[in-house]
C-alpha atoms as a PDB file:
ATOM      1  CA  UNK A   1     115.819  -6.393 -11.968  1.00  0.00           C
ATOM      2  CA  UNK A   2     113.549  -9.547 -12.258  1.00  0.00           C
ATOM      3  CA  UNK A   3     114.829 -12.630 -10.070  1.00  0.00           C
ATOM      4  CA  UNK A   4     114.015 -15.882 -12.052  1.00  0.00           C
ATOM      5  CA  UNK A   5     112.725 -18.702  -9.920  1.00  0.00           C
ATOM      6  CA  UNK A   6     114.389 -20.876 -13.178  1.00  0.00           C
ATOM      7  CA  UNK A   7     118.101 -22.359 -12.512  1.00  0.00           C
ATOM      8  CA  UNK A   8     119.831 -21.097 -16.208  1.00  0.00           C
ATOM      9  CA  UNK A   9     120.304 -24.765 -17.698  1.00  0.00           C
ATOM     10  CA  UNK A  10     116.115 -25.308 -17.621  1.00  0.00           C
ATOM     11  CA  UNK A  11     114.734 -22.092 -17.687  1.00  0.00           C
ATOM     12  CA  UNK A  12     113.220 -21.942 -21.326  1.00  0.00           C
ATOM     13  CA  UNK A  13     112.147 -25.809 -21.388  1.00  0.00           C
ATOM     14  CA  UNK A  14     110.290 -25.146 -17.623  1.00  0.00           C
ATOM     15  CA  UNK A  15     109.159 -21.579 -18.376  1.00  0.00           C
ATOM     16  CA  UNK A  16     107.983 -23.510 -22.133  1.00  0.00           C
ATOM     17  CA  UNK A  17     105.947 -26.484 -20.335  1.00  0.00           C
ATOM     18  CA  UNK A  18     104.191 -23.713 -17.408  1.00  0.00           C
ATOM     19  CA  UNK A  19     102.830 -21.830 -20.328  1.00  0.00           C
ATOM     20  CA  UNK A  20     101.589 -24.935 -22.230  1.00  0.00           C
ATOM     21  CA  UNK A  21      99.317 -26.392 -18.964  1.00  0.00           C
ATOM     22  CA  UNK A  22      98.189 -22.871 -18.475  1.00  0.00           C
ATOM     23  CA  UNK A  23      97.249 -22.709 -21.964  1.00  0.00           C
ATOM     24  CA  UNK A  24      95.360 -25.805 -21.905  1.00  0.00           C
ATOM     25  CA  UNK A  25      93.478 -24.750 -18.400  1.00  0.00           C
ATOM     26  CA  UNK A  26      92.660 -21.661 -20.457  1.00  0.00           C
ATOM     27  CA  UNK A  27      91.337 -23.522 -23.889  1.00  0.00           C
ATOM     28  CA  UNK A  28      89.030 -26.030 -21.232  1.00  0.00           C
ATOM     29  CA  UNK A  29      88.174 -22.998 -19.716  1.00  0.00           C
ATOM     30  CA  UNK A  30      86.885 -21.103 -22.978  1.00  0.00           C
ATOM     31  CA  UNK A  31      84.833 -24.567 -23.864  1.00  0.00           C
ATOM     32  CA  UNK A  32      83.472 -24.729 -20.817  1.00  0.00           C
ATOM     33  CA  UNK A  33      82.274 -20.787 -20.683  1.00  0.00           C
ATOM     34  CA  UNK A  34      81.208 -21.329 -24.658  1.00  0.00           C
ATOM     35  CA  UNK A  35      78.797 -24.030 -23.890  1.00  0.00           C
ATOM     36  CA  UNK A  36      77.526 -21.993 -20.815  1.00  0.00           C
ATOM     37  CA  UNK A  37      76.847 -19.013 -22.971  1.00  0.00           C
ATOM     38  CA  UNK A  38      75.419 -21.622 -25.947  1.00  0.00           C
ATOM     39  CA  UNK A  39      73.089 -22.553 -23.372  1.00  0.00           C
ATOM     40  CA  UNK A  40      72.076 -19.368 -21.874  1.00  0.00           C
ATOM     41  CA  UNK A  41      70.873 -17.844 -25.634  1.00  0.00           C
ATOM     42  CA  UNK A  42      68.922 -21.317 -26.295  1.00  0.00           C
ATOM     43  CA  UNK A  43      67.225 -20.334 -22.960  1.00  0.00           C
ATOM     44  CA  UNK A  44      66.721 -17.180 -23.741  1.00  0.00           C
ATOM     45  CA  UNK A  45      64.895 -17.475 -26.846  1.00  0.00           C
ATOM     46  CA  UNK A  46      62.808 -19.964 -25.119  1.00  0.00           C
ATOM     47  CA  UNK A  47      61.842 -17.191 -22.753  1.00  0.00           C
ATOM     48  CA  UNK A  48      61.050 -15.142 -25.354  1.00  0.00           C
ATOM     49  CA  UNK A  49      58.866 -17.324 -27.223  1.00  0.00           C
ATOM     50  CA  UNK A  50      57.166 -17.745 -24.095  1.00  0.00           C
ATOM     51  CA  UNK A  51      56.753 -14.074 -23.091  1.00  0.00           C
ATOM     52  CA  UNK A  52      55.339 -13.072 -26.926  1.00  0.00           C
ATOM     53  CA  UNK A  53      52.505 -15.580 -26.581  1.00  0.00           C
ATOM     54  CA  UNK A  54      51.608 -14.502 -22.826  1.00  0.00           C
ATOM     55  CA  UNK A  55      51.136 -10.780 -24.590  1.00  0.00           C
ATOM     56  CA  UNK A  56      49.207 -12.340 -27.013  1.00  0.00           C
ATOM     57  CA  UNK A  57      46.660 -14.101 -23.961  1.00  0.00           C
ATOM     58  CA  UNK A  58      46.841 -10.502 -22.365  1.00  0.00           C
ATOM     59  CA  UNK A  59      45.545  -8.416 -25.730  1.00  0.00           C
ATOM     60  CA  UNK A  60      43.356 -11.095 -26.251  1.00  0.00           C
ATOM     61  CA  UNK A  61      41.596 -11.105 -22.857  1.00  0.00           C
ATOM     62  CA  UNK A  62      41.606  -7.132 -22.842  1.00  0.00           C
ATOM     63  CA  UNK A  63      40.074  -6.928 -26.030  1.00  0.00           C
ATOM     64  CA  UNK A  64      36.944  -5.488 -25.912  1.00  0.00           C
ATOM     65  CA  UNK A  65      34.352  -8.246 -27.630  1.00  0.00           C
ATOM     66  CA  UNK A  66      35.917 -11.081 -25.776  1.00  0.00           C
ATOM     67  CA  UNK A  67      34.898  -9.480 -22.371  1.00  0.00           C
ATOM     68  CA  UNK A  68      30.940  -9.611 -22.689  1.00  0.00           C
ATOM     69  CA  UNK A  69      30.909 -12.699 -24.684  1.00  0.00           C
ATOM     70  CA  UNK A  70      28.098 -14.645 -23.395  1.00  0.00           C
ATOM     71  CA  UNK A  71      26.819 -12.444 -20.728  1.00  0.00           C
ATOM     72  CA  UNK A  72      24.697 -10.024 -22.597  1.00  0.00           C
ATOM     73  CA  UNK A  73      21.515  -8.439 -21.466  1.00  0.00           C
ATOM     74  CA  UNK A  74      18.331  -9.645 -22.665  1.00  0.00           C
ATOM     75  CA  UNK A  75      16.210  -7.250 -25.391  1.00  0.00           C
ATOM     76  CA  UNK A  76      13.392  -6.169 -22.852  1.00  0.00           C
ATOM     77  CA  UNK A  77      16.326  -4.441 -20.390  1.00  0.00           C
END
């Protein structure tokens, strides 16, 4: 059997005001972790953006007419 740390006269009102501050620790908590997470996906797609248009540099450099632009051999070679 379960010893209550309650006296029997206050035991619900006690017992009903412990789970109400835990609740609202838990509901701050929740906000708080929502907004991280918020953040994190905004960041994310930033870092996506950004990684999409450094492939783009990359195939552009690679690409084959870029590379000898402006350093071609004169006709009499």
């Amino acid at each position: 059997m379960i010893k209550s740390k309650y006296k029997d006269g206050c035991v619900k009102e006690e017992r009903v005001t412990e789970l109400e501050i835990k609740m609202a620790y838990q509901e701050d908590l929740l906000q708080a972790l929502n907004k991280i997470v918020s953040e994190q996906q905004s960041q994310i797609i930033r870092l996506e953006k950004t990684c999409g248009l450094l492939n783009e540099r990359i195939k552009n450099m690679a690409e084959p007419s870029n590379i000898n632009q402006g350093f071609e051999l004169p006709p009499h070679y």
